[in-house]
N, C-alpha and C. Protein backbone atom coordinates (compact mmCIF):
# COMPACT_ATOMS: atom_id res chain seq x y z
N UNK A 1 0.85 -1.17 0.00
CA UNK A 1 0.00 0.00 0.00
C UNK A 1 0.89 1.23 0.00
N UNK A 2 0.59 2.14 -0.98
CA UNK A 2 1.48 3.10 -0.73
C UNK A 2 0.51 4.83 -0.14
N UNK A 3 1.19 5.35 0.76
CA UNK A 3 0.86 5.78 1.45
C UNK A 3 1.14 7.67 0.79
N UNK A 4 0.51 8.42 0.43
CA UNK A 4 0.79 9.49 -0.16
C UNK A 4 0.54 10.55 1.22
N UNK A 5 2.28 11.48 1.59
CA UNK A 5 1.84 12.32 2.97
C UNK A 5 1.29 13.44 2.29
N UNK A 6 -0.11 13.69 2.66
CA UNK A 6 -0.43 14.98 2.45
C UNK A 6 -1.16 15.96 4.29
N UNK A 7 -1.09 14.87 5.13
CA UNK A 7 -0.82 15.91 6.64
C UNK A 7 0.13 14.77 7.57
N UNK A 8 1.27 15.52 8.44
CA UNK A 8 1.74 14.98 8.97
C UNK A 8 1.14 14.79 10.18
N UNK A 9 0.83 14.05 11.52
CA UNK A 9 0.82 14.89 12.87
C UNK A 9 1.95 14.06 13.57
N UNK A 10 2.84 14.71 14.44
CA UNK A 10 3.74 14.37 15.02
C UNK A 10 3.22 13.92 16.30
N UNK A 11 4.05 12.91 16.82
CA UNK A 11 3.63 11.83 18.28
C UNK A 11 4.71 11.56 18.66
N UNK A 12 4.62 11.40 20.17
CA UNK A 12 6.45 10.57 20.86
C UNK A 12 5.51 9.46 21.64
N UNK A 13 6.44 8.07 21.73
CA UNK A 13 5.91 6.90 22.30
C UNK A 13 6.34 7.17 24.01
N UNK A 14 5.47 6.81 24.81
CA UNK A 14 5.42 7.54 26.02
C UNK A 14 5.52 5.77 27.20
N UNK A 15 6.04 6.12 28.03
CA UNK A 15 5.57 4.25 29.05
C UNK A 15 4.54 4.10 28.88
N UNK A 16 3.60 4.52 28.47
CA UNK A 16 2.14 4.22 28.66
C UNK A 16 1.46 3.41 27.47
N UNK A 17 2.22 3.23 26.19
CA UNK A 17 1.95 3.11 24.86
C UNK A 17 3.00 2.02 25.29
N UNK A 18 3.78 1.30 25.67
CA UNK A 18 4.71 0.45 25.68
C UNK A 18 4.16 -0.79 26.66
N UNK A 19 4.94 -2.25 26.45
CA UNK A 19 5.18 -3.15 27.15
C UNK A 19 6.07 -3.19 28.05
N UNK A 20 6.40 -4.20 29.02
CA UNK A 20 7.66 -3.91 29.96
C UNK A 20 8.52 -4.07 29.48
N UNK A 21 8.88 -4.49 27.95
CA UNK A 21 10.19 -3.89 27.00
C UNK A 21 10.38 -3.33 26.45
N UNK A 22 9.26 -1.81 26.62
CA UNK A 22 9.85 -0.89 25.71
C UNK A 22 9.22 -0.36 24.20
N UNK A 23 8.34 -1.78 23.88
CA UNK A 23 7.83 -2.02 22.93
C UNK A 23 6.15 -1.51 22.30
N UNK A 24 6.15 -0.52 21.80
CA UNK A 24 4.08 0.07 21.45
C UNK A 24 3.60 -1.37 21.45
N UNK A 25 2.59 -1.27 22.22
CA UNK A 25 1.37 -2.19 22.41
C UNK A 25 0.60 -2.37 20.57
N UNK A 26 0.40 -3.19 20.63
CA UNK A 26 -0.39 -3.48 18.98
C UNK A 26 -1.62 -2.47 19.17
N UNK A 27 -2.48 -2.21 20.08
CA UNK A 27 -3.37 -1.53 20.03
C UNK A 27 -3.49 -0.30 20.15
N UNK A 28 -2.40 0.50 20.82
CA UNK A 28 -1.90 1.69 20.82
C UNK A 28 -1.60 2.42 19.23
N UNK A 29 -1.08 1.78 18.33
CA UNK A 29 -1.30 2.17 17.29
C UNK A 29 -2.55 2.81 16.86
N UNK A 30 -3.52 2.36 17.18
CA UNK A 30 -4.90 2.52 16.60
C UNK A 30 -5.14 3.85 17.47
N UNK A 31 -5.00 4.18 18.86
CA UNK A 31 -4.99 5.62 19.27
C UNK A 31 -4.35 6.74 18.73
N UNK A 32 -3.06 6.20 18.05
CA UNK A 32 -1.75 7.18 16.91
C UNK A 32 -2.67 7.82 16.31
N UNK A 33 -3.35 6.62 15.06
CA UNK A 33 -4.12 6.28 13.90
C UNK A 33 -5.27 7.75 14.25
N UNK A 34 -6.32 7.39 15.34
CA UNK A 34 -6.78 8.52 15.69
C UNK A 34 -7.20 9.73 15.58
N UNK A 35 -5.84 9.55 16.85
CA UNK A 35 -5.26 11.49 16.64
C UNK A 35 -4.89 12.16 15.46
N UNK A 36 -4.44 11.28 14.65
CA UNK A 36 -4.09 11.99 13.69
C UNK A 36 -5.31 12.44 12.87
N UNK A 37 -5.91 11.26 12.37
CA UNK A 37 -7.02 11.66 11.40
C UNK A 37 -7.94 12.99 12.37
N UNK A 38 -8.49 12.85 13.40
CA UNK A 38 -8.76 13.92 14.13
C UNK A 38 -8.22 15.07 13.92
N UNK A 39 -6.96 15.10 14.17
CA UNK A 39 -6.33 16.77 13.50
C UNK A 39 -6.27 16.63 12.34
N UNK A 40 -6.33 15.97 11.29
CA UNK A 40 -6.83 16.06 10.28
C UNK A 40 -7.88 16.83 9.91
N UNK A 41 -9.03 16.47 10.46
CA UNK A 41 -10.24 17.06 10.11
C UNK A 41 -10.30 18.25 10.56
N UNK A 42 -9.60 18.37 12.20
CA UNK A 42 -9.68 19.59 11.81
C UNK A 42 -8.56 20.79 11.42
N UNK A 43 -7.71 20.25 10.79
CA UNK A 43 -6.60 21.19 9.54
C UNK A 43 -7.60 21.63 8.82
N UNK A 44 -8.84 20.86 8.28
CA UNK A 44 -10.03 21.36 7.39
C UNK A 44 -11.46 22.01 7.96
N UNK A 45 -11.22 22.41 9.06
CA UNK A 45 -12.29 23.31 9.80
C UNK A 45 -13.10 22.65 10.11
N UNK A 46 -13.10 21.47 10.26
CA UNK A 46 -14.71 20.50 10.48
C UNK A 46 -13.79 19.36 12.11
N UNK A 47 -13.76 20.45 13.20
CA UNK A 47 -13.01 19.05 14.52
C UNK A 47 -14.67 18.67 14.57
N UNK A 48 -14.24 17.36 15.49
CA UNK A 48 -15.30 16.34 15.87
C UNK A 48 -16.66 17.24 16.69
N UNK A 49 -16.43 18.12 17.49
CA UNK A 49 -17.10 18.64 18.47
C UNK A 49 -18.09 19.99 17.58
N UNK A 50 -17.76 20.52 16.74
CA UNK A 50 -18.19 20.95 15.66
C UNK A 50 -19.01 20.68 15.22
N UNK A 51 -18.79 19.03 13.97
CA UNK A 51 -19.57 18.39 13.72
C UNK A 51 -20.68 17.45 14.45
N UNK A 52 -20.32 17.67 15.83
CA UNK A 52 -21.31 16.76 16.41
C UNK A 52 -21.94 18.25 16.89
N UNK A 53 -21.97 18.99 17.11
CA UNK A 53 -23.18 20.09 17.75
C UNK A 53 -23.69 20.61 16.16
N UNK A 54 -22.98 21.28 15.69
CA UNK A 54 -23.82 22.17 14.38
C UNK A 54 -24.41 21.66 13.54
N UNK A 55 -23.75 19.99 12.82
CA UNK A 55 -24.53 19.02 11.90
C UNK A 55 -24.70 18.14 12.21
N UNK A 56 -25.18 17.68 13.60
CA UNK A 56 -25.27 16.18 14.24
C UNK A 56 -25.33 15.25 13.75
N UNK A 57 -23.46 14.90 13.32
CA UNK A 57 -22.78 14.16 12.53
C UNK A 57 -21.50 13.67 13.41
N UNK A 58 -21.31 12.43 13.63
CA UNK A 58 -19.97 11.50 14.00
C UNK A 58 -19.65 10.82 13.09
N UNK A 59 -18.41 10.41 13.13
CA UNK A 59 -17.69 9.66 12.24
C UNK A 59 -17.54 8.21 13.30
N UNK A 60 -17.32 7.14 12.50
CA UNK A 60 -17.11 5.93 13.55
C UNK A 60 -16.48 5.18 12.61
N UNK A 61 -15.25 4.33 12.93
CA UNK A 61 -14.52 3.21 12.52
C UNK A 61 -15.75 2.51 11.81
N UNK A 62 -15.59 2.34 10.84
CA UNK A 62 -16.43 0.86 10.24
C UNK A 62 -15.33 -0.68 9.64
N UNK A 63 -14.30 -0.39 9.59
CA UNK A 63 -12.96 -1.22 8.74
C UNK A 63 -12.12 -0.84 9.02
N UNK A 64 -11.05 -1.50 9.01
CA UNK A 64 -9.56 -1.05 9.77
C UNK A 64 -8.41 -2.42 8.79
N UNK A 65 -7.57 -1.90 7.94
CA UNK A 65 -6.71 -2.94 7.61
C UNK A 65 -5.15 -2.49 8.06
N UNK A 66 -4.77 -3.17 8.56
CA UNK A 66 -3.09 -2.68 9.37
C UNK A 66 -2.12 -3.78 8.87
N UNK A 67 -1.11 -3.19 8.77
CA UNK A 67 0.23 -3.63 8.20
C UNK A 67 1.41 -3.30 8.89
N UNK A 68 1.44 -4.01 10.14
CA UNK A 68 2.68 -3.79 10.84
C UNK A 68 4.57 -4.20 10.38
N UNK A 69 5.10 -2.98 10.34
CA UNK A 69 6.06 -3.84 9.70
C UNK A 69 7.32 -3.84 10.49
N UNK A 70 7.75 -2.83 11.57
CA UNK A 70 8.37 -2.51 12.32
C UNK A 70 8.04 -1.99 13.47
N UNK A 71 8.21 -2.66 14.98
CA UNK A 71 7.78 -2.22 15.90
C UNK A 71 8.32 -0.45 16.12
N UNK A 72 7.42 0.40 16.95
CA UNK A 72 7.50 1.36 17.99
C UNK A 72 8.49 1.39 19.01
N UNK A 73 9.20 2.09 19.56
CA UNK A 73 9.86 2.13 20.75
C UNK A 73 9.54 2.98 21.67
N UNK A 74 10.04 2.79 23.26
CA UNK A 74 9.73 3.59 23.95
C UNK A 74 10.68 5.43 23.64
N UNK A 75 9.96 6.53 23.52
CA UNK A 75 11.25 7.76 23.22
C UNK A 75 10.91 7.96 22.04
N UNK A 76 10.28 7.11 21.21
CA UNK A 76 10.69 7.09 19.32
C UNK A 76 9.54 8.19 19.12
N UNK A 77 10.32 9.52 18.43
CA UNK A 77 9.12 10.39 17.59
C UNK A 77 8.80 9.96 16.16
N UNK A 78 7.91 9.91 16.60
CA UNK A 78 6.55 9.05 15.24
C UNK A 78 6.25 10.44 14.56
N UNK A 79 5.53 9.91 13.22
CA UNK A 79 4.88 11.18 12.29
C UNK A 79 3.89 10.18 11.74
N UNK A 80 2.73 10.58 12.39
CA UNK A 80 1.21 9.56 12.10
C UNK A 80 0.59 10.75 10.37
N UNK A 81 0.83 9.97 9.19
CA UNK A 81 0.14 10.67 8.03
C UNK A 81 -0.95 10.32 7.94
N UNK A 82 -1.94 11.44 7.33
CA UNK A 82 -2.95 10.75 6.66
C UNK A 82 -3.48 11.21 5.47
N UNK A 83 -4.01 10.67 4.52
CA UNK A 83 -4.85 11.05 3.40
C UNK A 83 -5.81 10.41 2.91
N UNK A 84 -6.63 11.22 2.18
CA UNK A 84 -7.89 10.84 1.75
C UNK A 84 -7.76 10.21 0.58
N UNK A 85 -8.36 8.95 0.67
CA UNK A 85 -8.67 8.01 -0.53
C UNK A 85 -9.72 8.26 -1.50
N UNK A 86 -10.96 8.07 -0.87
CA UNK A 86 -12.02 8.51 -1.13
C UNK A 86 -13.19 8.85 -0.47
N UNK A 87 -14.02 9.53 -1.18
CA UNK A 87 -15.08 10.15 0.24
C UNK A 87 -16.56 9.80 -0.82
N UNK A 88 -17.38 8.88 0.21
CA UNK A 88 -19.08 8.59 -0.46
C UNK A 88 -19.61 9.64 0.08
N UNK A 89 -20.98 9.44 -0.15
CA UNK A 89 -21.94 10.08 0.35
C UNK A 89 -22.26 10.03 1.99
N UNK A 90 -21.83 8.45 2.92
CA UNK A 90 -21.88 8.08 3.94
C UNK A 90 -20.69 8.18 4.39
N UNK A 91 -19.64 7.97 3.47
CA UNK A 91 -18.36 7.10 4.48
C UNK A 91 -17.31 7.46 3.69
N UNK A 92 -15.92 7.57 4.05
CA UNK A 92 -14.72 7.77 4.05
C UNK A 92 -13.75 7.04 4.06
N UNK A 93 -12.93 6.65 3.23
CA UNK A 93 -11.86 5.68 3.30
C UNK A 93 -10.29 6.73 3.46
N UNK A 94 -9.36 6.26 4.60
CA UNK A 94 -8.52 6.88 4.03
C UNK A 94 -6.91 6.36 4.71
N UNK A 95 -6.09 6.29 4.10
CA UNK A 95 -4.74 6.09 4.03
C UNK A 95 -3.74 6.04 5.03
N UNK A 96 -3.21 5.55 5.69
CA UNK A 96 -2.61 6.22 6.96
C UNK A 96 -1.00 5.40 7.00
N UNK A 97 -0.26 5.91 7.73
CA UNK A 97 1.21 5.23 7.67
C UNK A 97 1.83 6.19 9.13
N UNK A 98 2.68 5.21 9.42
CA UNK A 98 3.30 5.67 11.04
C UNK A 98 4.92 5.48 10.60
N UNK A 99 5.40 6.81 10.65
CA UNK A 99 7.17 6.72 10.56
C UNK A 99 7.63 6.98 11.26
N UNK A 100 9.15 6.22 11.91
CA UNK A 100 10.07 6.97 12.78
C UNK A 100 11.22 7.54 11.91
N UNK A 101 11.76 8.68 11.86
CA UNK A 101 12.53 8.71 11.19
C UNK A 101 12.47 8.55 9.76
N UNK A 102 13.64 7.64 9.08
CA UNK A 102 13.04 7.12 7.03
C UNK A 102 12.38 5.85 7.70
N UNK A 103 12.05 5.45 8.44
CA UNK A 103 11.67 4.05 8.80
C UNK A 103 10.11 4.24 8.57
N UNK A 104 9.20 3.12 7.45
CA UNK A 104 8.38 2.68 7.83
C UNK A 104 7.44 1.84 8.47
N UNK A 105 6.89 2.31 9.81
CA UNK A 105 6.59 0.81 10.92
C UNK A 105 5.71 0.22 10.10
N UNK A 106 4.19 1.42 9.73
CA UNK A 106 2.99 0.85 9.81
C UNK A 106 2.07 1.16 8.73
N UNK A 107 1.42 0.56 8.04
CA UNK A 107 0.54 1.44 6.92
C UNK A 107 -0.94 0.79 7.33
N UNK A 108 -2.12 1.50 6.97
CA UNK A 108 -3.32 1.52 7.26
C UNK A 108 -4.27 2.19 6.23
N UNK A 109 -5.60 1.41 6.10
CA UNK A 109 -6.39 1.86 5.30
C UNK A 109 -7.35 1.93 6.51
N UNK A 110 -8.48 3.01 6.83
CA UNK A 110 -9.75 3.34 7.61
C UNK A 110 -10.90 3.26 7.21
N UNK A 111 -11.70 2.38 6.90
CA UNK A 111 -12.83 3.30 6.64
C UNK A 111 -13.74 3.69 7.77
N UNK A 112 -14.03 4.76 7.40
CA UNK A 112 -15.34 5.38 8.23
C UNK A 112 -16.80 5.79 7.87
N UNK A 113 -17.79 5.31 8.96
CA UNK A 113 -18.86 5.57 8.21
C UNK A 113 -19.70 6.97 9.13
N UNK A 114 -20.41 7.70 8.34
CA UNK A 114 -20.95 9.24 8.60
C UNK A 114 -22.33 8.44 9.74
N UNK A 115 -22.66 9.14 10.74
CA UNK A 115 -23.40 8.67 11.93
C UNK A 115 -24.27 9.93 11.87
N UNK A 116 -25.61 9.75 12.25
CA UNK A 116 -26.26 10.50 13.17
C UNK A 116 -26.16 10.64 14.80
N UNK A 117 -25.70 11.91 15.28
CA UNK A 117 -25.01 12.02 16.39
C UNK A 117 -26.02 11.36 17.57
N UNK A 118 -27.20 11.52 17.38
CA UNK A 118 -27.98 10.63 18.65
C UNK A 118 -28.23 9.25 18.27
N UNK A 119 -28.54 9.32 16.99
CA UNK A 119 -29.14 7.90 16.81
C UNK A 119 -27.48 6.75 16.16
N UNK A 120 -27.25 6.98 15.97
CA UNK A 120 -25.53 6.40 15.96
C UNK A 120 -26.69 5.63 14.35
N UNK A 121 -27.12 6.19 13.45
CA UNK A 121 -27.67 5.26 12.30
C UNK A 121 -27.03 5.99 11.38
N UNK A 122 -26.56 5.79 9.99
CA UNK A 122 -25.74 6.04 8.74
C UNK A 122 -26.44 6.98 8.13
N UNK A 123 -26.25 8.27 7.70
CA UNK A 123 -26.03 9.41 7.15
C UNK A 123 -25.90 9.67 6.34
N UNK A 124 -25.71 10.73 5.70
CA UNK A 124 -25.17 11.25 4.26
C UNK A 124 -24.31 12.26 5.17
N UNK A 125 -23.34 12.53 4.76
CA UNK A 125 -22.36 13.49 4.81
C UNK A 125 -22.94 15.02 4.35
N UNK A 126 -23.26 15.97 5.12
CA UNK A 126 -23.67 17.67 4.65
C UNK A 126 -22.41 17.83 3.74
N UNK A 127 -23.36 18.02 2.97
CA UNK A 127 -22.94 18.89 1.49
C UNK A 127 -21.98 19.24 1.37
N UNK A 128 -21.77 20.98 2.29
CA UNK A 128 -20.85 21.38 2.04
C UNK A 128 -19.18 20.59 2.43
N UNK A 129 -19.41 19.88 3.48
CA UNK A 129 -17.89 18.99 3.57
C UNK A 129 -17.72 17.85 2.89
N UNK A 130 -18.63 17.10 2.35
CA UNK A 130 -18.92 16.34 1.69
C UNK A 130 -17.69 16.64 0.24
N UNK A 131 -18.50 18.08 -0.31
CA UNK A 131 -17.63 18.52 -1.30
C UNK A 131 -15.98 18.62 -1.35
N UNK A 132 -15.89 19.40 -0.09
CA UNK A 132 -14.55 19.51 0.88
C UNK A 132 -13.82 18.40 0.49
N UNK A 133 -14.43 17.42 1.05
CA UNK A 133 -13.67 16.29 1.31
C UNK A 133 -13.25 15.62 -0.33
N UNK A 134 -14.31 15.73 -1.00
CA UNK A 134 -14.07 15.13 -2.69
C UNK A 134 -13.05 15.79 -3.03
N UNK A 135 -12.38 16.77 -3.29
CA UNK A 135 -11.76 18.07 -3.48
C UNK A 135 -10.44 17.37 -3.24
N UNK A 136 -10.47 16.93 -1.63
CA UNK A 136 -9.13 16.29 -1.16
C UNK A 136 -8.44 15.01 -1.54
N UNK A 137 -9.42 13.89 -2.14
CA UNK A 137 -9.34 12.88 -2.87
C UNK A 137 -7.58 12.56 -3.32
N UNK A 138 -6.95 11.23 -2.32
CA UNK A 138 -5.65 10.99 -3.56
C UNK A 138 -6.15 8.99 -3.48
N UNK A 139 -6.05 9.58 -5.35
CA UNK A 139 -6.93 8.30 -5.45
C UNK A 139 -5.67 6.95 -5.56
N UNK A 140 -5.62 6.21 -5.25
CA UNK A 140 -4.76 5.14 -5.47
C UNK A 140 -3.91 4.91 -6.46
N UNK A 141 -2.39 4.93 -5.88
CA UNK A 141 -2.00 4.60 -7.59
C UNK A 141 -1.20 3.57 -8.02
């Protein structure tokens, strides 16, 4: 999978993200994964808290494919990328990769599906970010 950086967010692996050797927990990744896409969204004016009061709209994991290829260390500054694959009408697929350094640990595809903020039931994405998001599109190559 190749991973195109179009936002970086920077992370350091902390004891808390580690085993008693030092080592990121397999699931700790997926908190990296996260944060990043989170400041992602909002690099594009739309954070979570936003979209859940003004267009009572959440985003939620629906698919997750991970490709671990090199463990995490305890100290190690990470750079969690992400980009947009593609964006439906409901849901969002998008790209992700975890580097230390030139080292690639981890690559990831997300998808996400668009929620109604009370009723947690599938959506259409409002318009105007909807568009936003098409705009941002890096389609596979």
């Amino acid at each position: 999978m190749t991973v195109d950086v179009a936002f970086s967010w920077p992370t350091r692996v902390y004891w808390e993200d580690t085993d008693a050797g030092g080592v990121v927990y397999h699931a700790q990744y997926l908190a990296f994964l996260e944060r990043a896409r989170t400041e992602w969204m909002r690099a594009q004016g739309y954070g979570q808290e936003f979209l859940r009061i003004e267009h009572g709209l959440v985003f939620a994991v629906r698919a997750m494919q991970l490709d671990f290829l090199k463990p995490a260390r305890l100290d190690d500054a990470l750079a969690v990328s992400v980009g947009l694959r593609e964006c439906r009408r409901a849901s969002a697929v998008f790209t992700q990769s975890i580097v230390r350094g030139g080292d690639l640990l981890l690559t990831a595809q997300v998808r996400v599906a668009a929620l109604d903020a009370d009723g947690f039931r599938p959506r259409p994405i409002p318009q105007p970010l909807h568009d936003q998001l098409k705009a941002l599109e890096q389609p596979a190559r």
